[in-house]
PDB file of N, CA and C in Angstrom:
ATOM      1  N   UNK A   1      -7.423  -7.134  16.113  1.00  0.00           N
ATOM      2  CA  UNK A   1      -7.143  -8.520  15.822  1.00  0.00           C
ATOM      3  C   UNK A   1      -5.841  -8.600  15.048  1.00  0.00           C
ATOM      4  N   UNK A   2      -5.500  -9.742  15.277  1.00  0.00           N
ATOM      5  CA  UNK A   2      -4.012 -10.064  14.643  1.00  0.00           C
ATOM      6  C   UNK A   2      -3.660 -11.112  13.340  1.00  0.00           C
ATOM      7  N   UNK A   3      -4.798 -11.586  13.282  1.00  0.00           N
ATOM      8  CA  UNK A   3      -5.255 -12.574  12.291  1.00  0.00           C
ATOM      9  C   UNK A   3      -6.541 -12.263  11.751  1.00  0.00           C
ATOM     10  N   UNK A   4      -5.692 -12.367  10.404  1.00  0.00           N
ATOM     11  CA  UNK A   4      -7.207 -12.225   9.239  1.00  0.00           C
ATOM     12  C   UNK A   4      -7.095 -13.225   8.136  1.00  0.00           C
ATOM     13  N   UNK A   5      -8.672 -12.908   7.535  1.00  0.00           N
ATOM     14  CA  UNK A   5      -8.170 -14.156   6.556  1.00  0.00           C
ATOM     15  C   UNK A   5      -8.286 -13.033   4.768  1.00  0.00           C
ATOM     16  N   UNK A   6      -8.072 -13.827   3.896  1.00  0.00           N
ATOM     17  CA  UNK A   6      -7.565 -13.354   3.033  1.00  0.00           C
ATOM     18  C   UNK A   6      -8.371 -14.081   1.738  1.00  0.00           C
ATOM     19  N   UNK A   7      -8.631 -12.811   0.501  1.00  0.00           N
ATOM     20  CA  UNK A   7      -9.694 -13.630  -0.236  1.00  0.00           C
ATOM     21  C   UNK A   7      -9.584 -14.930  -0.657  1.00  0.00           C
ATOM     22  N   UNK A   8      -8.372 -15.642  -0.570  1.00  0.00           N
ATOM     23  CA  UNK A   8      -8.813 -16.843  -0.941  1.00  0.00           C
ATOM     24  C   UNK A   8      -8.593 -17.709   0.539  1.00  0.00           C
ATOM     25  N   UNK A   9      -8.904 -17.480   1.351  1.00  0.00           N
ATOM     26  CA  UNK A   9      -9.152 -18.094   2.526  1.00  0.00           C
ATOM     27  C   UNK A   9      -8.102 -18.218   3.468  1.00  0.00           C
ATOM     28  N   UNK A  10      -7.268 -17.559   3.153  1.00  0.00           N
ATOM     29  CA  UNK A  10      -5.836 -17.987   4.047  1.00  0.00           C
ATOM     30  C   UNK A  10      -5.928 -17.141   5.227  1.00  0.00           C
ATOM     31  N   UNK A  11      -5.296 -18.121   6.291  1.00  0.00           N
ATOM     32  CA  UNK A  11      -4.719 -16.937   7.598  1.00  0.00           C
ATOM     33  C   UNK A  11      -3.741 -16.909   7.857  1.00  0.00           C
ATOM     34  N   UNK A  12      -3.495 -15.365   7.669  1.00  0.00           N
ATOM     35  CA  UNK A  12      -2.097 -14.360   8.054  1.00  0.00           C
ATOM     36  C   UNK A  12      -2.024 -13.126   9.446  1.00  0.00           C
ATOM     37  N   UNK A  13      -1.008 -13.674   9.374  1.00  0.00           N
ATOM     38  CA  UNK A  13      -0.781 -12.140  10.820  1.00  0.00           C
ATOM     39  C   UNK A  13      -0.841 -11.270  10.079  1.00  0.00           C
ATOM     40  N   UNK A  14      -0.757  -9.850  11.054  1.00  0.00           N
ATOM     41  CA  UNK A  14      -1.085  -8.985  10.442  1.00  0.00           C
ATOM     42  C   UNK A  14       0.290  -8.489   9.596  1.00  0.00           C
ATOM     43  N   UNK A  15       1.617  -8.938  10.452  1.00  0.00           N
ATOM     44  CA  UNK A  15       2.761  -8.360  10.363  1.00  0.00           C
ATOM     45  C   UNK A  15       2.786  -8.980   8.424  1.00  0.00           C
ATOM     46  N   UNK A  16       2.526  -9.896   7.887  1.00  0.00           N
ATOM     47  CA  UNK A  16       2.769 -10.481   6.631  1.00  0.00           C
ATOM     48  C   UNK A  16       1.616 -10.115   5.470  1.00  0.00           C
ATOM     49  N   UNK A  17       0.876  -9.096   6.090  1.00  0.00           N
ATOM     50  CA  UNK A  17      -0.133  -8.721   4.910  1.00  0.00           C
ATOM     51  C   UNK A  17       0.753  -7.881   3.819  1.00  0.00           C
ATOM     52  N   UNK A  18       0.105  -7.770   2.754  1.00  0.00           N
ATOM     53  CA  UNK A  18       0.148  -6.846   1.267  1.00  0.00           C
ATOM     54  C   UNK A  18      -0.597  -5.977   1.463  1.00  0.00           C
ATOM     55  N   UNK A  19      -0.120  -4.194   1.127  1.00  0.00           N
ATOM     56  CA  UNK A  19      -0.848  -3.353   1.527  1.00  0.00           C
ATOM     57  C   UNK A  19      -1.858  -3.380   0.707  1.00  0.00           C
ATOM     58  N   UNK A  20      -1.838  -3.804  -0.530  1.00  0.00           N
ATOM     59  CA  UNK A  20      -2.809  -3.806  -1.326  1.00  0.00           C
ATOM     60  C   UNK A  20      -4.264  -4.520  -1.550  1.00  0.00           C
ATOM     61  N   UNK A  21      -4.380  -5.705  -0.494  1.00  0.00           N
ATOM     62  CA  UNK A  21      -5.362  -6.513  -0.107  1.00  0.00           C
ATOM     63  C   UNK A  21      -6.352  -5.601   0.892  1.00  0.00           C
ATOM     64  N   UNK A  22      -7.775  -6.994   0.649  1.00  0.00           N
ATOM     65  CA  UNK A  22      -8.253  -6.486   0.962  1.00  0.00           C
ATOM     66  C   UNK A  22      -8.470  -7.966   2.184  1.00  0.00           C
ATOM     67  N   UNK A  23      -8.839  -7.762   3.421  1.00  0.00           N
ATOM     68  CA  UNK A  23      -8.741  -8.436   4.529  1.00  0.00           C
ATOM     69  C   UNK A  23      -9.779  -8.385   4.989  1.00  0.00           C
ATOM     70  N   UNK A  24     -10.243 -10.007   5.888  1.00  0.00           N
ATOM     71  CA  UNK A  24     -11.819 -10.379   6.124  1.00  0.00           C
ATOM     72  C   UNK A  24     -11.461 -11.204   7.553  1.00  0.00           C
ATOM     73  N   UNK A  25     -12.348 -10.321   8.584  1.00  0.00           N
ATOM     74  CA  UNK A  25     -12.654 -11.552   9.678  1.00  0.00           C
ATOM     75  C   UNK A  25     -12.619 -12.349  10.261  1.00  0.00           C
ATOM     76  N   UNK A  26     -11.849 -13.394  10.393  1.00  0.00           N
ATOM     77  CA  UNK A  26     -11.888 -14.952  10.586  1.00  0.00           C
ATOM     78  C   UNK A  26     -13.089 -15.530  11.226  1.00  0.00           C
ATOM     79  N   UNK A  27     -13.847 -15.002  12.201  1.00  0.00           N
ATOM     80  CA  UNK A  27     -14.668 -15.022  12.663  1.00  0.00           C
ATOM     81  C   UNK A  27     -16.426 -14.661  11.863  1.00  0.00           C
ATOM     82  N   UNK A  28     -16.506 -13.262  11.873  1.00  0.00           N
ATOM     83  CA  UNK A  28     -17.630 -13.008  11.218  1.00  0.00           C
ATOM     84  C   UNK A  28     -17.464 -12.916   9.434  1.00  0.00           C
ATOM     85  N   UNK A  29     -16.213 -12.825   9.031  1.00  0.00           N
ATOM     86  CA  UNK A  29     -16.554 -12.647   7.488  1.00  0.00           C
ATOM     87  C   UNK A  29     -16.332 -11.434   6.944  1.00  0.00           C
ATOM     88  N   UNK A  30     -17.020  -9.976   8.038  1.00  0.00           N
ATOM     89  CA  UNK A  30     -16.801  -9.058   7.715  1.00  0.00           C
ATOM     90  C   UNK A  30     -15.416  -8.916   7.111  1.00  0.00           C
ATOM     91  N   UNK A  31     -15.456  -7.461   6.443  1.00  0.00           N
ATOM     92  CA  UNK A  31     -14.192  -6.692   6.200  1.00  0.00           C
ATOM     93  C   UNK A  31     -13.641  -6.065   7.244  1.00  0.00           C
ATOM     94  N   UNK A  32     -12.292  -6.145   6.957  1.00  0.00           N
ATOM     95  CA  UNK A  32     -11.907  -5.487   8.455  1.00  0.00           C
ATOM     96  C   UNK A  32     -10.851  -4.283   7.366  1.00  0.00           C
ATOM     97  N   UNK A  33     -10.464  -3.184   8.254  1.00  0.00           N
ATOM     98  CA  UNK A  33      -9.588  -2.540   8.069  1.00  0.00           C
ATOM     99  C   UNK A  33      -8.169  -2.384   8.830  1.00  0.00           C
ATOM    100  N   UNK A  34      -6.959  -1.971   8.491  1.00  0.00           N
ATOM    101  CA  UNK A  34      -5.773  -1.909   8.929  1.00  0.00           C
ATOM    102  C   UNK A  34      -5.363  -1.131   9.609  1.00  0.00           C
ATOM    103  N   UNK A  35      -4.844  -1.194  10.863  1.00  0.00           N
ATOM    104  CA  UNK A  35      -4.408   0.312  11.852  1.00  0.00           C
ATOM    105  C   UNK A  35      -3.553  -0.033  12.136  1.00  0.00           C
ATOM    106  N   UNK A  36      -2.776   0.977  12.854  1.00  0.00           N
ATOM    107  CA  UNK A  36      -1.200   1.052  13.212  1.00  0.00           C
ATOM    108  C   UNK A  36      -1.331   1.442  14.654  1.00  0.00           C
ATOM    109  N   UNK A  37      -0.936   1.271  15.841  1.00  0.00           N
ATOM    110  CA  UNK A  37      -1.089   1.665  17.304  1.00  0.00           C
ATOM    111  C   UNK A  37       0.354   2.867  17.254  1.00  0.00           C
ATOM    112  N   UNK A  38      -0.038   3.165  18.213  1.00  0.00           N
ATOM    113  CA  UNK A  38       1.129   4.253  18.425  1.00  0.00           C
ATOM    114  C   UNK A  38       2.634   4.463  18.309  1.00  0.00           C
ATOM    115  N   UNK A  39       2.580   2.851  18.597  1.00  0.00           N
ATOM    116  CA  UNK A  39       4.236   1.968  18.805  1.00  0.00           C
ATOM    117  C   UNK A  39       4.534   1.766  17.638  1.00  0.00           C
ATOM    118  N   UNK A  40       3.503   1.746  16.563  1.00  0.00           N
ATOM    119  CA  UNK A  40       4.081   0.955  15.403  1.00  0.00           C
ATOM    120  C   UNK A  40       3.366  -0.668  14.893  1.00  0.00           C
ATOM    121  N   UNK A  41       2.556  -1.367  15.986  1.00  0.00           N
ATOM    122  CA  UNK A  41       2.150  -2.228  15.920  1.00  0.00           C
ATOM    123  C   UNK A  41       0.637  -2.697  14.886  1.00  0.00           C
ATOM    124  N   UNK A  42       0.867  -3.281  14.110  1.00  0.00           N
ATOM    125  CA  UNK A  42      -0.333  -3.189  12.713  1.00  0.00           C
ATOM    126  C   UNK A  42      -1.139  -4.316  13.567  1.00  0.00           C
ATOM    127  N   UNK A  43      -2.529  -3.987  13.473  1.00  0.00           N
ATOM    128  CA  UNK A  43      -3.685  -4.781  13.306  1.00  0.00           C
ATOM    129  C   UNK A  43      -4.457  -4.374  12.874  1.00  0.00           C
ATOM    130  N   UNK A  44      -5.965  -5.016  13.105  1.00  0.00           N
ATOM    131  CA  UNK A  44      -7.059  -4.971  12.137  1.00  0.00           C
ATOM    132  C   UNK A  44      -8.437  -4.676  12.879  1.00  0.00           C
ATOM    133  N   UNK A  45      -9.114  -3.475  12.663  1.00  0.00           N
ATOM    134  CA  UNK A  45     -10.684  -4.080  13.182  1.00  0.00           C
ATOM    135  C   UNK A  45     -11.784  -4.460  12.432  1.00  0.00           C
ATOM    136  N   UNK A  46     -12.508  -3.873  12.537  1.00  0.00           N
ATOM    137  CA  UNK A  46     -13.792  -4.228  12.005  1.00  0.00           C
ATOM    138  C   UNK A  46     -14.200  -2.557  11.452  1.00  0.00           C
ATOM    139  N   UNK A  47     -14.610  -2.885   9.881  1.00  0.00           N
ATOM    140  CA  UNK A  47     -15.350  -1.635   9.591  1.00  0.00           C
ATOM    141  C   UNK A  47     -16.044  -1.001  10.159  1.00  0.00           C
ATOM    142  N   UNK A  48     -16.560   0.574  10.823  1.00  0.00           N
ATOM    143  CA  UNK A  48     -17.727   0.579  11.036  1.00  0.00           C
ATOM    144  C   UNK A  48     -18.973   0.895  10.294  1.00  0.00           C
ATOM    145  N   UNK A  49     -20.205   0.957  10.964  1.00  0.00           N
ATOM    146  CA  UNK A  49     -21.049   0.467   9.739  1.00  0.00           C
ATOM    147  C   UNK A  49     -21.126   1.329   8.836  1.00  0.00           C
ATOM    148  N   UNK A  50     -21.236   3.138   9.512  1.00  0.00           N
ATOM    149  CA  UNK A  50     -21.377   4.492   8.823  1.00  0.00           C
ATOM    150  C   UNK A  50     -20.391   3.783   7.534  1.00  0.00           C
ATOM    151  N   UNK A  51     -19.573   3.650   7.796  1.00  0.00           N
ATOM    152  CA  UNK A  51     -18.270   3.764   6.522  1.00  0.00           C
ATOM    153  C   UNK A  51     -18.391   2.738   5.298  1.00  0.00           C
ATOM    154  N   UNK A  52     -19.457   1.507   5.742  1.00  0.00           N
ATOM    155  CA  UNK A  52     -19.787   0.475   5.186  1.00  0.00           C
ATOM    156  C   UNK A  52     -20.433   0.954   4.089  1.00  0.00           C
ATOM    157  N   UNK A  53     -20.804   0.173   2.716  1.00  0.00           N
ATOM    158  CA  UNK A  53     -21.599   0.489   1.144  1.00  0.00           C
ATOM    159  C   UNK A  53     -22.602   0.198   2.341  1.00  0.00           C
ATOM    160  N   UNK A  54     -23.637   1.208   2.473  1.00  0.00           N
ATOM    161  CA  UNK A  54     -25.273   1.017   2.698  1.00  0.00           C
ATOM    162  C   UNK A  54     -25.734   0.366   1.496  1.00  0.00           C
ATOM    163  N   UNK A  55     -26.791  -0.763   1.764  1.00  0.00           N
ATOM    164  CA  UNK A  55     -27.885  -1.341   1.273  1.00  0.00           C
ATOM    165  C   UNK A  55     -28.888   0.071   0.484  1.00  0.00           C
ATOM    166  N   UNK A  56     -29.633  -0.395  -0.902  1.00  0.00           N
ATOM    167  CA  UNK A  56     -30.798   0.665  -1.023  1.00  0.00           C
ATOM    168  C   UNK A  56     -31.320   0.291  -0.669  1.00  0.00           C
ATOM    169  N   UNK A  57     -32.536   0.788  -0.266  1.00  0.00           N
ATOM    170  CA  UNK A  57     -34.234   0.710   0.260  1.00  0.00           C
ATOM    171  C   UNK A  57     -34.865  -0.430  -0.491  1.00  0.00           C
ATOM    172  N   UNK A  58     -34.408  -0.141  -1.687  1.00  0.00           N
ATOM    173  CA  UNK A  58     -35.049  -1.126  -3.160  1.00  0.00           C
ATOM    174  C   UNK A  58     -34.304  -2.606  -2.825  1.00  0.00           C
ATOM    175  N   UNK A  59     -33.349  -2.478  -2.416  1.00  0.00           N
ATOM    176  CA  UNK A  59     -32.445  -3.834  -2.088  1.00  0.00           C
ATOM    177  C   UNK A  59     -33.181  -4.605  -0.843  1.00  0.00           C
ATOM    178  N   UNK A  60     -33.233  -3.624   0.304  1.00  0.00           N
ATOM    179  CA  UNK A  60     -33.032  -4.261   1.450  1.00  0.00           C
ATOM    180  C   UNK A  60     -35.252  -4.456   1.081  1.00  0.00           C
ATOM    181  N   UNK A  61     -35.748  -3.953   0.734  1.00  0.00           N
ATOM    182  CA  UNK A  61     -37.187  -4.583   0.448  1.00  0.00           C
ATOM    183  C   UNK A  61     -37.430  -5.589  -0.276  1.00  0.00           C
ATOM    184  N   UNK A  62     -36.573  -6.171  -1.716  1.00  0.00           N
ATOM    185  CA  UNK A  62     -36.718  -7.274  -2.199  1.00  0.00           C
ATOM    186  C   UNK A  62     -36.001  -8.769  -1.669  1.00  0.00           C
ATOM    187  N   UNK A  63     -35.016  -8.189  -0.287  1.00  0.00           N
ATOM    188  CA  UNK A  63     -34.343  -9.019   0.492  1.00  0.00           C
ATOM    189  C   UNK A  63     -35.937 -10.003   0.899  1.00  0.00           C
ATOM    190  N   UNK A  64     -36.178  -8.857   1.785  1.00  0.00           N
ATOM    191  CA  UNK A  64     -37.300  -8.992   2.674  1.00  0.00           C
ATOM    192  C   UNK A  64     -38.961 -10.009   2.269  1.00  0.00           C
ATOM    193  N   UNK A  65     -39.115  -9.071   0.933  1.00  0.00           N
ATOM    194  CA  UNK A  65     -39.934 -10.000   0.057  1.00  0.00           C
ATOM    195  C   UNK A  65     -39.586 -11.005  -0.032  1.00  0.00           C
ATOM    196  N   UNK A  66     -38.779 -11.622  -0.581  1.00  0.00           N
ATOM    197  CA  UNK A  66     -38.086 -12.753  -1.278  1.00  0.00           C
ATOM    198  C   UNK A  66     -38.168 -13.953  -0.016  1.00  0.00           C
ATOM    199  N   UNK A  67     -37.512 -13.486   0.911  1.00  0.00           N
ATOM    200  CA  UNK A  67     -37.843 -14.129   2.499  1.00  0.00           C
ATOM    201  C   UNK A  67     -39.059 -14.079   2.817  1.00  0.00           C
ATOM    202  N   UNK A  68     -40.130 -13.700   2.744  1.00  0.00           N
ATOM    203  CA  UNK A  68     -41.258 -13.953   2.965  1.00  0.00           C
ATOM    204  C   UNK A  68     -42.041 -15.014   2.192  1.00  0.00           C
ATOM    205  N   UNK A  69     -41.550 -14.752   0.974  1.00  0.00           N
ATOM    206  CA  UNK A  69     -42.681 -15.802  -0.274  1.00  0.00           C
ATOM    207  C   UNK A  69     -41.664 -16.941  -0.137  1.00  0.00           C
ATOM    208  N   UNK A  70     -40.345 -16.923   0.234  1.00  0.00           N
ATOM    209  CA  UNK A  70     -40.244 -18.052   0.307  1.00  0.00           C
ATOM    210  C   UNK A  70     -40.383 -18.942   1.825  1.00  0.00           C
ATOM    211  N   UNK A  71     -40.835 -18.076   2.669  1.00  0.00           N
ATOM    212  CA  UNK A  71     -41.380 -18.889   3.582  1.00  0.00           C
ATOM    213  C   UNK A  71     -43.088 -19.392   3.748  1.00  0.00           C
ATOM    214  N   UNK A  72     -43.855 -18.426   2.940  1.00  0.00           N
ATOM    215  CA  UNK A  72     -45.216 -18.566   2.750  1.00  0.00           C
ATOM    216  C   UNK A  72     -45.383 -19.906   1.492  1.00  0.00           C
ATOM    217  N   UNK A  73     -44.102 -20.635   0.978  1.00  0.00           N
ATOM    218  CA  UNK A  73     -43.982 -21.482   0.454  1.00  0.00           C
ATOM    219  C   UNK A  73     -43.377 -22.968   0.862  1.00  0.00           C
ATOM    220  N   UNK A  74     -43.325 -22.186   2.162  1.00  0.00           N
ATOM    221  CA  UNK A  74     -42.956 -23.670   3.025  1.00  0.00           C
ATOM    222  C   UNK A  74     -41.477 -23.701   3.366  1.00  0.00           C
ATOM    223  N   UNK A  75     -40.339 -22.983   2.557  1.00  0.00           N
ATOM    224  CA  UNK A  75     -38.936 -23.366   2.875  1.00  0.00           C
ATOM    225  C   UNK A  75     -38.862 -22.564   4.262  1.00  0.00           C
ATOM    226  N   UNK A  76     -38.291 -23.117   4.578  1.00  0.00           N
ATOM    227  CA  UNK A  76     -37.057 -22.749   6.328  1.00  0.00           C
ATOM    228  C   UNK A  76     -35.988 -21.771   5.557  1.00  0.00           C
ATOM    229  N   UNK A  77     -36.017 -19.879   5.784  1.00  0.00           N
ATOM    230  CA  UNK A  77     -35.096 -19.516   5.186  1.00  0.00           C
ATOM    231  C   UNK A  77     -35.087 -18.241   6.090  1.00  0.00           C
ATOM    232  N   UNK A  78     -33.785 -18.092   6.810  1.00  0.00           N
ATOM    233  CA  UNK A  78     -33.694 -16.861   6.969  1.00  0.00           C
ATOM    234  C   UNK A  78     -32.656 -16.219   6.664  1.00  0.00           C
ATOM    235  N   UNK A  79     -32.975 -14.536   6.887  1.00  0.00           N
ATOM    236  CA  UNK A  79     -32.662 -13.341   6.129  1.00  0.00           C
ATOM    237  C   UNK A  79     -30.810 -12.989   7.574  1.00  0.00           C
ATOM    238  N   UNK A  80     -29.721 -13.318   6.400  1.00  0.00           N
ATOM    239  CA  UNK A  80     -28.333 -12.317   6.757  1.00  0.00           C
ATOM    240  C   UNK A  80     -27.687 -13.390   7.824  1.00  0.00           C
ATOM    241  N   UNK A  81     -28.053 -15.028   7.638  1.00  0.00           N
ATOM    242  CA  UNK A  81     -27.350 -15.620   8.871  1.00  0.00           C
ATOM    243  C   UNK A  81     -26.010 -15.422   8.768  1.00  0.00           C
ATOM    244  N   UNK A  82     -25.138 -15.965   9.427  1.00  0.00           N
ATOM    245  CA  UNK A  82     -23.532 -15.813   9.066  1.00  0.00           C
ATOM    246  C   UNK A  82     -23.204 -17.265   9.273  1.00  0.00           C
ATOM    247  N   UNK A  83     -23.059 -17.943   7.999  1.00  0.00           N
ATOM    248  CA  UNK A  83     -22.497 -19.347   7.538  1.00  0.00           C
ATOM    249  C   UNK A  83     -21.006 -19.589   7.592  1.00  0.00           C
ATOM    250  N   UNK A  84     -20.678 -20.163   8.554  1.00  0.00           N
ATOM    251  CA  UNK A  84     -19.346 -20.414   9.180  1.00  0.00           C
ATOM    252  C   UNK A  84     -18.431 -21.372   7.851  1.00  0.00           C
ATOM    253  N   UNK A  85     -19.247 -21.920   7.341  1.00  0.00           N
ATOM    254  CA  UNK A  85     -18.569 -22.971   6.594  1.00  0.00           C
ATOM    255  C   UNK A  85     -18.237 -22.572   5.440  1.00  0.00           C
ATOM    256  N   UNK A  86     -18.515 -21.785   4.714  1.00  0.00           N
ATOM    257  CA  UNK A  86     -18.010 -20.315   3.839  1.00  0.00           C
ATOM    258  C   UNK A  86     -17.759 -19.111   4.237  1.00  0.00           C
ATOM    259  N   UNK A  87     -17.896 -18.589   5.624  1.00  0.00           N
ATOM    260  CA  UNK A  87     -16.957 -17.488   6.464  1.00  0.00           C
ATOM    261  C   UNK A  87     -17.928 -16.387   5.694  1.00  0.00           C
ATOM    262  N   UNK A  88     -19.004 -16.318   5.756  1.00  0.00           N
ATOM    263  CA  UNK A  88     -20.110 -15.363   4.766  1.00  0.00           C
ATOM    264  C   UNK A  88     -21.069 -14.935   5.655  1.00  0.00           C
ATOM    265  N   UNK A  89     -21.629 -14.168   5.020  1.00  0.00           N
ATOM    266  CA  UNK A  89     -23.232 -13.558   5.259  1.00  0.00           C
ATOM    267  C   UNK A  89     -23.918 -13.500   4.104  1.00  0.00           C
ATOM    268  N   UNK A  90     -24.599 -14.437   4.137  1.00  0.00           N
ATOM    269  CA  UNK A  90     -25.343 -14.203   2.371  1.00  0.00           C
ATOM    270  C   UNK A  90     -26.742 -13.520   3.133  1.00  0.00           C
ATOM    271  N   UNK A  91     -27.477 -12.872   1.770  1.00  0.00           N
ATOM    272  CA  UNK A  91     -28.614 -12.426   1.679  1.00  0.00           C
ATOM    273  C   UNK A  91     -29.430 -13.037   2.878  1.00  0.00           C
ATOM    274  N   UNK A  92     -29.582 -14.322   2.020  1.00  0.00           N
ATOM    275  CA  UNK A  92     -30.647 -15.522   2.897  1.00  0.00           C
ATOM    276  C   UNK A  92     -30.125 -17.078   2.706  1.00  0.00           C
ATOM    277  N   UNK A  93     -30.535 -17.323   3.412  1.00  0.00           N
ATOM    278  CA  UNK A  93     -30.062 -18.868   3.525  1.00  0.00           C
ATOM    279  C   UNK A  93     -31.395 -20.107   3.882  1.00  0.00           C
ATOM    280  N   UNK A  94     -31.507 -20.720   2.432  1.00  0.00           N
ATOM    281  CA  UNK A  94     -32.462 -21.493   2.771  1.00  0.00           C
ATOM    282  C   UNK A  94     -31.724 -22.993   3.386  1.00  0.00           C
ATOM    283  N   UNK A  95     -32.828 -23.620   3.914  1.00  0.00           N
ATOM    284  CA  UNK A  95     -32.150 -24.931   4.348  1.00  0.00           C
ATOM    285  C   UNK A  95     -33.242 -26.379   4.309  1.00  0.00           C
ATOM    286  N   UNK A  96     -32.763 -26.945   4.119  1.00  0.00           N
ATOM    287  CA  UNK A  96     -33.867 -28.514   4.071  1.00  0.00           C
ATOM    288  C   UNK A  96     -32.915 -29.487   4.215  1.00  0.00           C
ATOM    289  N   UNK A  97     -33.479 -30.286   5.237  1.00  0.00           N
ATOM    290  CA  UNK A  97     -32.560 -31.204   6.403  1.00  0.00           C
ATOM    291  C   UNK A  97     -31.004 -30.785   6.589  1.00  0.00           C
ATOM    292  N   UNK A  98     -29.959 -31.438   5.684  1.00  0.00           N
ATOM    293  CA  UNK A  98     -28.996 -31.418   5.544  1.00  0.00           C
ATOM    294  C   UNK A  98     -28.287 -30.573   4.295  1.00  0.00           C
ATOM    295  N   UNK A  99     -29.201 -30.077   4.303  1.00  0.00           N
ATOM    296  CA  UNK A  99     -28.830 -29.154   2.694  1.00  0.00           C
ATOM    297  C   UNK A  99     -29.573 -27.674   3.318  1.00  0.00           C
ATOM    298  N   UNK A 100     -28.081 -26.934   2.330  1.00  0.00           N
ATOM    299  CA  UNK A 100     -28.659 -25.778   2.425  1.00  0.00           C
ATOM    300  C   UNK A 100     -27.943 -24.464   1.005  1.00  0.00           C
ATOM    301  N   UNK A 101     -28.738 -23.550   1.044  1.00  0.00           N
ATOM    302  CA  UNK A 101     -28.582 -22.790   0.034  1.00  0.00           C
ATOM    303  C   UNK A 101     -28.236 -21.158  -0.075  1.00  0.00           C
ATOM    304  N   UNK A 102     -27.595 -20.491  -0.380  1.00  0.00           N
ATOM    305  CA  UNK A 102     -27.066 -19.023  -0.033  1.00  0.00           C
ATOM    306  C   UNK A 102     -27.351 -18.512  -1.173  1.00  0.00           C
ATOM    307  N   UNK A 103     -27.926 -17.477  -0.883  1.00  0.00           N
ATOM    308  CA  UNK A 103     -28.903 -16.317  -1.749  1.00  0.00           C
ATOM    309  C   UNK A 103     -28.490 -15.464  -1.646  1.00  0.00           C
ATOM    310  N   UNK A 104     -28.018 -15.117  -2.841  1.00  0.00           N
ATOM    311  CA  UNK A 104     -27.867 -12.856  -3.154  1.00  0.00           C
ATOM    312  C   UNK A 104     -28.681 -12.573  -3.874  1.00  0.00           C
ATOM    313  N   UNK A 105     -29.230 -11.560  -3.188  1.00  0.00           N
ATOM    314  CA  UNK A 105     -30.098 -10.536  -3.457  1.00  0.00           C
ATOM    315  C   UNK A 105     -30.225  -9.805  -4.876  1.00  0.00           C
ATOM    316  N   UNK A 106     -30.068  -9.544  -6.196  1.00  0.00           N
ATOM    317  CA  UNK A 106     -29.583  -8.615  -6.871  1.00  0.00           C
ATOM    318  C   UNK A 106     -31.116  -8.158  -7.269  1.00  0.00           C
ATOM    319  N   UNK A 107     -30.852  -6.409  -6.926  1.00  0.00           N
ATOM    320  CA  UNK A 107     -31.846  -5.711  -7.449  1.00  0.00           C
ATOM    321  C   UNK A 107     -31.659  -4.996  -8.268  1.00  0.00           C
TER     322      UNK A 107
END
């Protein structure tokens, strides 16, 4: 990709990045990383996951909990959507009608 966006939301080519940033997605949010093609030409992909901070066990189970009791409580919430309108993936995302809410996890 040739366009990314930038922590405070901006989109830049790739040719005008700072090596020192760190660069996100436009699309999914993810982090992307910086490559160079053979020619010389800079773009960006997508992390892969091996290389990604893994979740703990302890994390990704109180995700899970947390999404459960709060659906055995009636809210509409699910677990890792990707919310376009903040360019995110939160934890969980509850929602009621027109409202909605983004959850991190901290264990």
């Amino acid at each position: 990709m040739n366009i990314v966006r930038t922590k405070t939301g901006e989109l830049i080519h790739a040719t005008q990045i700072k090596e020192d940033e760190v660069y996100f997605c436009p699309e999914c949010g993810e982090e992307v990383t910086k490559k160079v093609s053979r020619n010389g030409v800079v773009f960006f992909s997508h992390i892969p996951k091996k290389h990604r901070q893994e979740e703990t066990i302890a994390h990704q189970e109180g995700k899970h909990l947390l999404l459960e009791s709060l659906k055995s409580h009636g809210f509409h919430a699910e677990l890792e959507p990707y919310v376009s309108s903040i360019e995110q993936i939160p934890d969980i995302v509850v929602t009621e009608g027109e409202r909605a809410w983004c959850i991190e996890y901290q264990s």
